[in-house]
C-alpha atoms as a PDB file:
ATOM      1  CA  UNK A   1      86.781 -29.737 -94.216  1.00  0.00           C
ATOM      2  CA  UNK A   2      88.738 -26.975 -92.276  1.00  0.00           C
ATOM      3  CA  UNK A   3      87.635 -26.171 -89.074  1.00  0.00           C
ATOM      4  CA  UNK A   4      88.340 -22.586 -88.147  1.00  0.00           C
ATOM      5  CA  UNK A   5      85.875 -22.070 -85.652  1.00  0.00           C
ATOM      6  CA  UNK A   6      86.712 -20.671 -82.275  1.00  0.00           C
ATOM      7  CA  UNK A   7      88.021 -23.010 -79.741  1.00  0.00           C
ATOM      8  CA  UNK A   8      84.831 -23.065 -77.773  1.00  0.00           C
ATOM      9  CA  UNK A   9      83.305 -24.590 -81.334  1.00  0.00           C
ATOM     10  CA  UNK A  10      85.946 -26.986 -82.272  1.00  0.00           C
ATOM     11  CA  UNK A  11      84.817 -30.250 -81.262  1.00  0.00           C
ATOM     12  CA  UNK A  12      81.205 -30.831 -82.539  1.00  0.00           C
ATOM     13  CA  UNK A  13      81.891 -29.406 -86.097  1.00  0.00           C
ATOM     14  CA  UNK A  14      85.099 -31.789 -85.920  1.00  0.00           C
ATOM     15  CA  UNK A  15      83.201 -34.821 -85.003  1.00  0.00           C
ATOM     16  CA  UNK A  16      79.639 -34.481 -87.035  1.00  0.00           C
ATOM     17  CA  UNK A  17      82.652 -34.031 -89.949  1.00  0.00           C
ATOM     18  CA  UNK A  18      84.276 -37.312 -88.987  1.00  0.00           C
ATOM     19  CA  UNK A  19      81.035 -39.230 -88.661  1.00  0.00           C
ATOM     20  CA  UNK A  20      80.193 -37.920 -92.156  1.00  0.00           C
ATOM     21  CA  UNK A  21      83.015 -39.471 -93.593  1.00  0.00           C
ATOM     22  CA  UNK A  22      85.118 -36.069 -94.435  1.00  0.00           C
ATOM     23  CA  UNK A  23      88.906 -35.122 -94.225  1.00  0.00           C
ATOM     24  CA  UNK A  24      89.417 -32.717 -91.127  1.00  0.00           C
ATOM     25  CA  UNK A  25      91.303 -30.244 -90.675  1.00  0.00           C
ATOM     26  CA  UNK A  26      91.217 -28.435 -87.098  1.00  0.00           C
ATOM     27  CA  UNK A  27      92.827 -25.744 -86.841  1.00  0.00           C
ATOM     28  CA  UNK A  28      94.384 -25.255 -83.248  1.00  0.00           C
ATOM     29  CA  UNK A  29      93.951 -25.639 -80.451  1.00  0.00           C
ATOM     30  CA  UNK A  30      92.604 -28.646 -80.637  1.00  0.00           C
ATOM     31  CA  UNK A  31      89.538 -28.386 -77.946  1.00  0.00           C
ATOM     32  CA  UNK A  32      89.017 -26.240 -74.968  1.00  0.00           C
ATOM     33  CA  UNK A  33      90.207 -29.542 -72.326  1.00  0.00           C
ATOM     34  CA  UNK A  34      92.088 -33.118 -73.311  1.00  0.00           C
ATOM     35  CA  UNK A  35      88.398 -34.623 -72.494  1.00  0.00           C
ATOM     36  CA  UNK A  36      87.229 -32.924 -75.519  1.00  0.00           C
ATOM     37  CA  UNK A  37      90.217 -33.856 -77.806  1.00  0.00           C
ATOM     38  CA  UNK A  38      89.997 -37.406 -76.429  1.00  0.00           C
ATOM     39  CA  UNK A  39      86.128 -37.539 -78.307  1.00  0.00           C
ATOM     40  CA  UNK A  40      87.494 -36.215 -81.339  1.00  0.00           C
ATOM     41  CA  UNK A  41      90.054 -38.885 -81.576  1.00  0.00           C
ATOM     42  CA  UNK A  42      87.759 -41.614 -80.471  1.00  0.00           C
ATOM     43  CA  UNK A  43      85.495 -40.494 -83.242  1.00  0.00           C
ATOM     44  CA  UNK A  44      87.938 -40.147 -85.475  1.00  0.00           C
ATOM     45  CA  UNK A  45      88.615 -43.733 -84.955  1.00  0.00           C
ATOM     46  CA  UNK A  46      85.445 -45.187 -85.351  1.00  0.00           C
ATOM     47  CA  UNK A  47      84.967 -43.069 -88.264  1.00  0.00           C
ATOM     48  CA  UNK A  48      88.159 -44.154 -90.331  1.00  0.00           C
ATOM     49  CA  UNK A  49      87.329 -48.104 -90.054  1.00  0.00           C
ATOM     50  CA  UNK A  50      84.553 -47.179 -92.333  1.00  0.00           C
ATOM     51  CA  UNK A  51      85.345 -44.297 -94.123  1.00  0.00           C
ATOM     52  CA  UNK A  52      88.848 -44.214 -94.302  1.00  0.00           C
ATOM     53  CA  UNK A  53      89.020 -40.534 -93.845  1.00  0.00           C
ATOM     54  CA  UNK A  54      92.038 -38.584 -92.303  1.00  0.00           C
ATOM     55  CA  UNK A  55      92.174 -36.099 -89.074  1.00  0.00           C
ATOM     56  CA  UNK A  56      94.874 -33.471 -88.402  1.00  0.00           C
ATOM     57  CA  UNK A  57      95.630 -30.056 -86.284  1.00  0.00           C
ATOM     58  CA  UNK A  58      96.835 -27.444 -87.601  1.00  0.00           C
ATOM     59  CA  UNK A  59     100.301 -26.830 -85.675  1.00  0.00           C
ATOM     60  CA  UNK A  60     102.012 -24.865 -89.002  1.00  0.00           C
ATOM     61  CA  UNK A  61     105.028 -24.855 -86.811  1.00  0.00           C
ATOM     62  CA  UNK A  62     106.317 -28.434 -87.821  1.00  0.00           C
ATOM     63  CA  UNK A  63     106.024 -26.719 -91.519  1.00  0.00           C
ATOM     64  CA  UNK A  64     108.601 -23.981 -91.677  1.00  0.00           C
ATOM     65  CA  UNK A  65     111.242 -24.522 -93.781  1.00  0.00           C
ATOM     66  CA  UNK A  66     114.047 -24.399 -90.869  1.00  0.00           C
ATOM     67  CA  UNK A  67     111.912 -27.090 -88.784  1.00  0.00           C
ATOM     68  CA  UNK A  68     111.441 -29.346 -91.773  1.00  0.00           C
ATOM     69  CA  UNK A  69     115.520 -29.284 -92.110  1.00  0.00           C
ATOM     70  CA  UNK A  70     116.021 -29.752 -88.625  1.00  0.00           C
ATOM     71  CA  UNK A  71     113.834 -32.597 -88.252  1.00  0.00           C
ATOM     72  CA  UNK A  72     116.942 -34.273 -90.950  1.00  0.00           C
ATOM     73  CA  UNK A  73     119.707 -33.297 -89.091  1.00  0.00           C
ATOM     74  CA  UNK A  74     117.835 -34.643 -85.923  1.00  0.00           C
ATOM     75  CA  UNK A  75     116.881 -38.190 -88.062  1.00  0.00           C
ATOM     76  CA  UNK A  76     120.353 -38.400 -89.121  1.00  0.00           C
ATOM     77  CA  UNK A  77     121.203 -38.658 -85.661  1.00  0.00           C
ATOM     78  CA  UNK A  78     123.368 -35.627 -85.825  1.00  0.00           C
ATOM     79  CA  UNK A  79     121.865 -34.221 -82.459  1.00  0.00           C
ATOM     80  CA  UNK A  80     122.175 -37.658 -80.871  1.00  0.00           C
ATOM     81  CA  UNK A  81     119.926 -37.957 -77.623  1.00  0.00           C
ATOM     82  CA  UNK A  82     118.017 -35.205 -77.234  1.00  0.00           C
ATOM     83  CA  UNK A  83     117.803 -34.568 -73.434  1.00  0.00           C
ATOM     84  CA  UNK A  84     116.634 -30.959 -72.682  1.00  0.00           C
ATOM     85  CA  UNK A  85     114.717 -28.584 -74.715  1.00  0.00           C
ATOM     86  CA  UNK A  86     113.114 -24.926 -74.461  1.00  0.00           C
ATOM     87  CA  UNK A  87     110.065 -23.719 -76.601  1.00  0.00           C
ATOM     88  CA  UNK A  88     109.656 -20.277 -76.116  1.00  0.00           C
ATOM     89  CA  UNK A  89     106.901 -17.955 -77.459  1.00  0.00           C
ATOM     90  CA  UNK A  90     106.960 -15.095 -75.316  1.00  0.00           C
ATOM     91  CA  UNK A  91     105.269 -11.565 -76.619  1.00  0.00           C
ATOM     92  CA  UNK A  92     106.845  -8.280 -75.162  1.00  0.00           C
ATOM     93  CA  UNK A  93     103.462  -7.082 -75.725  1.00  0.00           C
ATOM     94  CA  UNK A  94     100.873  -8.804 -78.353  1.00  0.00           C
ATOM     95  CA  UNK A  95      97.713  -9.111 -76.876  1.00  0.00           C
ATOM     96  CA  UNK A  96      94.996 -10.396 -79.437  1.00  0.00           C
ATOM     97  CA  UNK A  97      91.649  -8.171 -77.564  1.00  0.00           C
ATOM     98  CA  UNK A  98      89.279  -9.240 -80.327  1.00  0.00           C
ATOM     99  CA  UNK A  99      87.280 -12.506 -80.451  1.00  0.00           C
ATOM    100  CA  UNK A 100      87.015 -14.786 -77.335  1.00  0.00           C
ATOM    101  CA  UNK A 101      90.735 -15.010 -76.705  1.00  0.00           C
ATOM    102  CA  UNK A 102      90.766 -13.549 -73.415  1.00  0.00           C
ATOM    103  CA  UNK A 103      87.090 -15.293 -72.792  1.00  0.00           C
ATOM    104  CA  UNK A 104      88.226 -18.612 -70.586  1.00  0.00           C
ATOM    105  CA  UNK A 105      85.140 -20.326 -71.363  1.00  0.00           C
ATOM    106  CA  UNK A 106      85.379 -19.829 -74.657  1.00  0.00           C
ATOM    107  CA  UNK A 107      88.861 -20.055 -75.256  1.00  0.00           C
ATOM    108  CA  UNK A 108      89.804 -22.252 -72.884  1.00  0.00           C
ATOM    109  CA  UNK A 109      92.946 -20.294 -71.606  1.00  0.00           C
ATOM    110  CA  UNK A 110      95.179 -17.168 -72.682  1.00  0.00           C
ATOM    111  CA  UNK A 111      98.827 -17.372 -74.285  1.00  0.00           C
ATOM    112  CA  UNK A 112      99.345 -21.263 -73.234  1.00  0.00           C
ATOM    113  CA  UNK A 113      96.560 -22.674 -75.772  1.00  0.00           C
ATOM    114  CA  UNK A 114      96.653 -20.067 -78.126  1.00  0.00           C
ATOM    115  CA  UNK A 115     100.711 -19.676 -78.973  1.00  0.00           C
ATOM    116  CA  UNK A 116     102.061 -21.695 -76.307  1.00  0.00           C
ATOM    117  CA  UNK A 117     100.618 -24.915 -77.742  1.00  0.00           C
ATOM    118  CA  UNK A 118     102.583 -23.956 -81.721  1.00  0.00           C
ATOM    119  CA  UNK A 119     105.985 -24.242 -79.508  1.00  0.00           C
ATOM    120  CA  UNK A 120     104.635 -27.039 -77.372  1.00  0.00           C
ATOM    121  CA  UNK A 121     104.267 -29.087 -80.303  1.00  0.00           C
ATOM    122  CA  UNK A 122     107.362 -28.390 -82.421  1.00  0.00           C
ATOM    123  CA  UNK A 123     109.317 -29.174 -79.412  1.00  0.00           C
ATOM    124  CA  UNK A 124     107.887 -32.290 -78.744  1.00  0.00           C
ATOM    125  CA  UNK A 125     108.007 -33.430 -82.438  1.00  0.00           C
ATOM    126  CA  UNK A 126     111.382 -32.703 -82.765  1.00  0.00           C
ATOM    127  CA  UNK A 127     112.172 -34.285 -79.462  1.00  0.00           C
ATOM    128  CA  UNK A 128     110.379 -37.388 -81.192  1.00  0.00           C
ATOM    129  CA  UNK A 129     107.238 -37.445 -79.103  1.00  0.00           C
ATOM    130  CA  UNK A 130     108.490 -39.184 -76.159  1.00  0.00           C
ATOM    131  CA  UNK A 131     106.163 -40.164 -72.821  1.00  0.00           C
ATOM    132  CA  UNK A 132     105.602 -37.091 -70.609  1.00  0.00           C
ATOM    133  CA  UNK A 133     105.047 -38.268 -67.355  1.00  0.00           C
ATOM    134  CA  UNK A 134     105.054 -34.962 -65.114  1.00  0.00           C
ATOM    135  CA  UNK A 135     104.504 -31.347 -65.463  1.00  0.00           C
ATOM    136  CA  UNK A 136     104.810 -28.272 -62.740  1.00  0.00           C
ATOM    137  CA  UNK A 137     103.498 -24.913 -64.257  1.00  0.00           C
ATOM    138  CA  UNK A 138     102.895 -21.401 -63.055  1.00  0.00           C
ATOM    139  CA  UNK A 139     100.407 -19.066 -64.342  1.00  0.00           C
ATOM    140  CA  UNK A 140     100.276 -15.114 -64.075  1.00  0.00           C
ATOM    141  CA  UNK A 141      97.904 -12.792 -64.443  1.00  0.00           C
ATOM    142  CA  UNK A 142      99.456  -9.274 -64.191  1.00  0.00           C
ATOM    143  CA  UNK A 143      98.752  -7.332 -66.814  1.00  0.00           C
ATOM    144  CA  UNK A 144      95.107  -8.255 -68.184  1.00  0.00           C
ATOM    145  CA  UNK A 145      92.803  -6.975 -65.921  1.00  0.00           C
ATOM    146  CA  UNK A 146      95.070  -3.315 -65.866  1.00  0.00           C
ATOM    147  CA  UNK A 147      93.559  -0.474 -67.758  1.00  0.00           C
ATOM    148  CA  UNK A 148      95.430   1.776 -70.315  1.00  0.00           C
ATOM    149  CA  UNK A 149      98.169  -0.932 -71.213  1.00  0.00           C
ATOM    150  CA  UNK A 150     100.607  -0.606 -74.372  1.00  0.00           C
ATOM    151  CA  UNK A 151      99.141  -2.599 -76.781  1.00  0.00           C
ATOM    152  CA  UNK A 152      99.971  -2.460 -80.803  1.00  0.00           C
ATOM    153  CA  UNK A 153      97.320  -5.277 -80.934  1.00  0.00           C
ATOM    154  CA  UNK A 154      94.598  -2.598 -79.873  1.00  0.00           C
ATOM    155  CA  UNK A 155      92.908  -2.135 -76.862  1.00  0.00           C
ATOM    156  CA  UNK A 156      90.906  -5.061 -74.494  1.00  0.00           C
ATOM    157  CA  UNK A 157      88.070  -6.159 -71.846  1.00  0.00           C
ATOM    158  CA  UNK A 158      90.209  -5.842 -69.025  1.00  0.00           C
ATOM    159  CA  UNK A 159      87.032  -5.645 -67.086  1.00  0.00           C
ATOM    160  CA  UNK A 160      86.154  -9.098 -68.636  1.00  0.00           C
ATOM    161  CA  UNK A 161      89.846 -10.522 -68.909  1.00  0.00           C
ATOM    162  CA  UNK A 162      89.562 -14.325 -67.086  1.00  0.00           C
ATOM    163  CA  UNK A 163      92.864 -15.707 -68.337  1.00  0.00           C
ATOM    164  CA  UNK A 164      96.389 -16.026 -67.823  1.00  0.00           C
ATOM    165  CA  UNK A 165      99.341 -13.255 -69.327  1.00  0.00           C
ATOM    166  CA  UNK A 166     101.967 -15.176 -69.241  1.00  0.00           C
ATOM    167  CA  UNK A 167     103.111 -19.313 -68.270  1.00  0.00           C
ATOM    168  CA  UNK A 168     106.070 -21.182 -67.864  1.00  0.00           C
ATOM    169  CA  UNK A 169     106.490 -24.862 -67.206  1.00  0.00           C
ATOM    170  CA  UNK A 170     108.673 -27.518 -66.939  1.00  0.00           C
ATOM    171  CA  UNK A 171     107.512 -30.911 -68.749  1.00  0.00           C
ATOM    172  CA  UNK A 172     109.653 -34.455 -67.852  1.00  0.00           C
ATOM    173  CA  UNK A 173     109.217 -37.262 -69.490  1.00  0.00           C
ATOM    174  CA  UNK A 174     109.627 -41.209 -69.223  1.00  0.00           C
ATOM    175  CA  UNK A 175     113.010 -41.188 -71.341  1.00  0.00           C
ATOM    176  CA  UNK A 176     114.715 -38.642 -68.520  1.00  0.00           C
ATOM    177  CA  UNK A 177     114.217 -35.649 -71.026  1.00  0.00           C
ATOM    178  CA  UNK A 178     113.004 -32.802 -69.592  1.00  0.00           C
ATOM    179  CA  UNK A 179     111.348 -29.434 -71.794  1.00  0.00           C
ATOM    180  CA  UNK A 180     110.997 -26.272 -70.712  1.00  0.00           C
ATOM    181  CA  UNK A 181     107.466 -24.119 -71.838  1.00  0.00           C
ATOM    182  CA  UNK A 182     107.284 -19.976 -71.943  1.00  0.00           C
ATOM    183  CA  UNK A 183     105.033 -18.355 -73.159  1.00  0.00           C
ATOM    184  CA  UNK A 184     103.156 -14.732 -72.449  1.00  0.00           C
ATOM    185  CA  UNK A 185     101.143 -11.853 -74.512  1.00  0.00           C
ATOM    186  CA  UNK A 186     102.480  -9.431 -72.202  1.00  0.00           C
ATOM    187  CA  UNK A 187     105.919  -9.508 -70.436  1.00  0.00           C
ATOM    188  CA  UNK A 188     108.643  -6.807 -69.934  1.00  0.00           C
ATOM    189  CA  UNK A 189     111.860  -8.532 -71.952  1.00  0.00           C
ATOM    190  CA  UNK A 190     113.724  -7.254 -74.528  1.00  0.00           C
ATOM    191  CA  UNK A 191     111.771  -8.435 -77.549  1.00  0.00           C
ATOM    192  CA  UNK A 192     109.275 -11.179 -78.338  1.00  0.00           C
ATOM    193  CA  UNK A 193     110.057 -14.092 -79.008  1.00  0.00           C
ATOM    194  CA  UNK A 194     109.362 -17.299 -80.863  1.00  0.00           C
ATOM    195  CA  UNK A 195     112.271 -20.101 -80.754  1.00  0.00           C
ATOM    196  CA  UNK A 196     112.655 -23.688 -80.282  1.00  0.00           C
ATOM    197  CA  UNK A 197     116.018 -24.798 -78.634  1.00  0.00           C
ATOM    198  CA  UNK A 198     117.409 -28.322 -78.713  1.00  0.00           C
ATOM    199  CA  UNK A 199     120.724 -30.208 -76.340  1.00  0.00           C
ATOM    200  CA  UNK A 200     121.688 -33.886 -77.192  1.00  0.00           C
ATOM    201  CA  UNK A 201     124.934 -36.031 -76.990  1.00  0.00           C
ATOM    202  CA  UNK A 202     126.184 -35.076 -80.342  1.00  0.00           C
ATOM    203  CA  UNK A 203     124.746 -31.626 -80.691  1.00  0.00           C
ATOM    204  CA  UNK A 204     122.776 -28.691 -80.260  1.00  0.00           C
ATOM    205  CA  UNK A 205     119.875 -26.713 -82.432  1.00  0.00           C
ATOM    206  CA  UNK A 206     118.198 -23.683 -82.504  1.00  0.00           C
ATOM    207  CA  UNK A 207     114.994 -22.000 -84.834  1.00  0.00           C
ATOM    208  CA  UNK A 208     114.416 -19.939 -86.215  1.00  0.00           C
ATOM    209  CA  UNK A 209     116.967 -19.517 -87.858  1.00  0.00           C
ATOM    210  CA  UNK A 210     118.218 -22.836 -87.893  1.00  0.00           C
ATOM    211  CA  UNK A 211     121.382 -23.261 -86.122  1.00  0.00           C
ATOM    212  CA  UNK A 212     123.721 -26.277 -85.200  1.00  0.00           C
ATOM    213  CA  UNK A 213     125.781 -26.428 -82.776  1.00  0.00           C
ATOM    214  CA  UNK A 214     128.869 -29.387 -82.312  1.00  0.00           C
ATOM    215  CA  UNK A 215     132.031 -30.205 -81.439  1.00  0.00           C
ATOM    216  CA  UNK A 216     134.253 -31.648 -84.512  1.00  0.00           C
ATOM    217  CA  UNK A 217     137.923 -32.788 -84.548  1.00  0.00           C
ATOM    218  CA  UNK A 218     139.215 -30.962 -81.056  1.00  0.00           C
ATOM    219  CA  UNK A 219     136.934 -27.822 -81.647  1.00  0.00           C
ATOM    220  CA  UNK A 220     133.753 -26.348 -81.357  1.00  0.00           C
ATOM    221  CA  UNK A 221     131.228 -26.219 -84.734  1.00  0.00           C
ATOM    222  CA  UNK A 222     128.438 -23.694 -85.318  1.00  0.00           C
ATOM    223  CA  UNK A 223     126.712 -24.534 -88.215  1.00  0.00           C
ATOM    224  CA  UNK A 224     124.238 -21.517 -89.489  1.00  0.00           C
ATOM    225  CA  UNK A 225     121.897 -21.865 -92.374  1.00  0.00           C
ATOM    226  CA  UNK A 226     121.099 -18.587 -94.857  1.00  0.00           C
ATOM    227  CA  UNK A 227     117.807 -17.594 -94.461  1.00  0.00           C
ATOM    228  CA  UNK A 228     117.774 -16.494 -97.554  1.00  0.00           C
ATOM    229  CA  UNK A 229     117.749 -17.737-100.574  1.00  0.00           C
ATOM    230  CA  UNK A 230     121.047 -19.140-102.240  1.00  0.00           C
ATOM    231  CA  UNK A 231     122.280 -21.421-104.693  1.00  0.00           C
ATOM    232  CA  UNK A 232     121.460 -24.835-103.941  1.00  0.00           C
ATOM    233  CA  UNK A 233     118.039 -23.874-102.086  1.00  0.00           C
ATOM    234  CA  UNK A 234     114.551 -24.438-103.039  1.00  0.00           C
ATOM    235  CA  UNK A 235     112.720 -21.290-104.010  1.00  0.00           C
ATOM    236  CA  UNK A 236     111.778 -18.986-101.580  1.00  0.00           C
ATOM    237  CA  UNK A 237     109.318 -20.539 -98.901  1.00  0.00           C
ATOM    238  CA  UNK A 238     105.379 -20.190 -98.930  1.00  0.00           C
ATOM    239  CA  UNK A 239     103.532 -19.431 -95.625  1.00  0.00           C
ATOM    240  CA  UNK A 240     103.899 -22.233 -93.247  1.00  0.00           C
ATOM    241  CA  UNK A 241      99.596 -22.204 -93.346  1.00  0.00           C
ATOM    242  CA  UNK A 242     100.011 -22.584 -96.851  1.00  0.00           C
ATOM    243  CA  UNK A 243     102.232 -25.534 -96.727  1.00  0.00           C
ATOM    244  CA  UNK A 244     100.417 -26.997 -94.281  1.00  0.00           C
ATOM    245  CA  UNK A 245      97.121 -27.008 -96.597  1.00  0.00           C
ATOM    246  CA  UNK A 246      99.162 -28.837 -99.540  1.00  0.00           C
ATOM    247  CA  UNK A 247     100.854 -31.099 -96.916  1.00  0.00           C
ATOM    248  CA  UNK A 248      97.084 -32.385 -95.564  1.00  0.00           C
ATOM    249  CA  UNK A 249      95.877 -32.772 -99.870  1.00  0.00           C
ATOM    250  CA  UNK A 250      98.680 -34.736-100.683  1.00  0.00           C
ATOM    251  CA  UNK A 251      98.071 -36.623 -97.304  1.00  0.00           C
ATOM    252  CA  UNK A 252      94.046 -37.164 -98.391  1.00  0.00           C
ATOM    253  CA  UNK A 253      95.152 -37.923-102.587  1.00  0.00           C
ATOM    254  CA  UNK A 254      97.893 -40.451-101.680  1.00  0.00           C
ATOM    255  CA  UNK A 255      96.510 -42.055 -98.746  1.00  0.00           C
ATOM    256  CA  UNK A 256      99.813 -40.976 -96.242  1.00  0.00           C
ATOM    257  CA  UNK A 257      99.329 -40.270 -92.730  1.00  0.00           C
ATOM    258  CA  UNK A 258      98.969 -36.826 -91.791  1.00  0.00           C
ATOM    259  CA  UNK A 259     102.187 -34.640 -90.097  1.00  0.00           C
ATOM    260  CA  UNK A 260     100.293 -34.054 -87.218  1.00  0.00           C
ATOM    261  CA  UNK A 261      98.805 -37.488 -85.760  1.00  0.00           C
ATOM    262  CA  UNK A 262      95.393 -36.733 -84.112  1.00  0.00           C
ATOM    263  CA  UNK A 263      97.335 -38.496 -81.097  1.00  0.00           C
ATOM    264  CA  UNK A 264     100.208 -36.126 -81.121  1.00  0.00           C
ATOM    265  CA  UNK A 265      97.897 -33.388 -80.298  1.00  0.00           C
ATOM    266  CA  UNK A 266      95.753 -35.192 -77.880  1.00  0.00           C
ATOM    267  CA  UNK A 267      99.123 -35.415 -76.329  1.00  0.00           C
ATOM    268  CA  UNK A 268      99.804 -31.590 -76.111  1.00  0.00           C
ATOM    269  CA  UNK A 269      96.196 -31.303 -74.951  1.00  0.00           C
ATOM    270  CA  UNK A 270      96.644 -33.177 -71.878  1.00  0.00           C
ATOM    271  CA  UNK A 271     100.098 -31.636 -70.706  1.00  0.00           C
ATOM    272  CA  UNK A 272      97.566 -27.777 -71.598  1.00  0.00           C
ATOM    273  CA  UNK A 273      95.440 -29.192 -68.591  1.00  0.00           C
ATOM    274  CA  UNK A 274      97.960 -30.624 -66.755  1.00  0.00           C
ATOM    275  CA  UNK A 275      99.621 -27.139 -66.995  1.00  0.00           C
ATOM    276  CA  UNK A 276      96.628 -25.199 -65.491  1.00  0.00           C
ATOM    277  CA  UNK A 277      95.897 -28.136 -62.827  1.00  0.00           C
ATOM    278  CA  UNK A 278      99.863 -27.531 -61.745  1.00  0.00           C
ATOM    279  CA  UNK A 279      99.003 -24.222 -61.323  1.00  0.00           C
ATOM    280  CA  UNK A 280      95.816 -24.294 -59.583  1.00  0.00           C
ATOM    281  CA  UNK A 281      97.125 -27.020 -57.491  1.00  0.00           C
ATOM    282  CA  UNK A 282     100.807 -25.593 -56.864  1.00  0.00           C
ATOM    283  CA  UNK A 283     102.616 -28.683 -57.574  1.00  0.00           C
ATOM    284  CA  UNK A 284     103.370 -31.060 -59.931  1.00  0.00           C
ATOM    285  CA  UNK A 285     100.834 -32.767 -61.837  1.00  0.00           C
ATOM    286  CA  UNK A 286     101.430 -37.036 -62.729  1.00  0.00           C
ATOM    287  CA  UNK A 287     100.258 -38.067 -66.738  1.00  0.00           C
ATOM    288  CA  UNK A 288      99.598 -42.107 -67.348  1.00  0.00           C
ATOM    289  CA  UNK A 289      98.811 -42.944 -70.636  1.00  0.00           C
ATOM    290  CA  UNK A 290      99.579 -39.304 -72.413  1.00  0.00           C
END
């Protein structure tokens, strides 16, 4: 079962499916708070001791071709320890106006849990999931509630706009790693952008494209892969939404764990609300047991 529902709807659909004995898929983000991603898990666990049945999100991000390669080169240990890292998924302007995503209650948030959370994830899968243990955010609101903006998305409720424009934060995390979180729908750089950026001891990486960056014998290596197609590569690459579909079916036909662990995005969940509570509170915001 795929749920596509709006955020708002995510969690009973997801957990009548579980207790039903289906395959989820939900797509993300995963609930509107952690609370509600914490009863889909728990659910999700019960369920499985009887049923056997798997549970993912759908953060397509881990699925691109250049993140898939990465992930090797990270495995290998050819970044070595990976101690800082920026996700960055910042719109020059790309406001979505229809549906409910500028509806807090029933989206739960603006750019943050709608594109924030795709970069959240990546970064922290790459960075191999490790313990986040504080997180000090800012939110802004400049742009949403102003009439007559330049939007190729289409026009918007500013009248009815509730949520943020734009976020940054800064996530640390038990193992002395720290990440760094932008995101916005509206902001006045260059270009949009979507890229994850990687340091360690042995190296540095960038997507898209994928790009390496070491120092070999005395000097300094870049190491850039074609995006395109050339000898030696697979065929051209499918959708990462598309991957992610065959990725969950072999996952349910060969009994394999899912790419995204239920607990993974529970995880990005929490540091979402820990995110707005930094930013309500104006300071930085303890996790135990994320």
């Amino acid at each position: 079962m795929s749920v596509c529902t709006p955020p708002f709807a995510h969690k009973d659909p997801t957990i009548a499916a579980l207790e039903a004995g289906k395959h989820v898929l939900c797509e993300k983000p995963m609930a509107l708070t952690a609370m509600e991603a914490e009863a889909m898990v728990d659910a999700w666990e019960h369920a499985r001791v009887r049923h056997g049945n798997l549970f993912t999100i759908g953060y397509q991000g881990r699925w691109t071709r250049s993140a898939q390669l990465l992930k090797k080169f990270i495995d290998a240990g050819e970044l070595g320890d990976i101690y800082y890292g920026r996700a960055l998924a910042t719109r020059r302007r790309g406001l979505p106006g229809w549906g409910v995503f500028t509806d807090k209650r029933l989206n739960g948030g603006g750019p943050v849990i709608d594109i924030g959370v795709h970069a959240l994830d990546r970064a922290l899968w790459l960075m191999g999931h490790p313990d986040p243990v504080s997180v000090m955010a800012v939110t802004f609101n400049k742009f949403g509630n102003r009439p007559g903006m330049f939007n190729p998305w289409g026009p918007w409720d500013h009248k009815g706009f509730d949520v943020e424009d734009a976020a940054f934060a800064l996530i640390r995390f038990a193992n002395g790693a720290c990440l760094q979180l932008e995101c916005s729908w509206i902001l006045n750089i260059e270009r949009s952008i979507s890229k994850t950026i990687l340091c360690g001891t042995e190296g540095g990486a960038e997507i898209d494209p994928l790009k390496i960056y070491q120092e070999r014998h005395g000097t300094i290596l870049d190491v850039i892969v074609p995006q395109g197609v050339t000898e030696g590569q697979d065929a051209p690459a499918d959708r990462p939404h598309t991957v992610e579909i065959r990725g969950f079916v072999k996952a349910i036909r060969e009994g394999t764990d899912p790419l995204v662990h239920p607990r993974e995005a529970l995880m990005v969940a929490r540091i979402v609300d820990a995110i707005y509570e930094s930013d309500r509170e104006g300071r930085s915001i303890q996790l135990q047991g994320a």
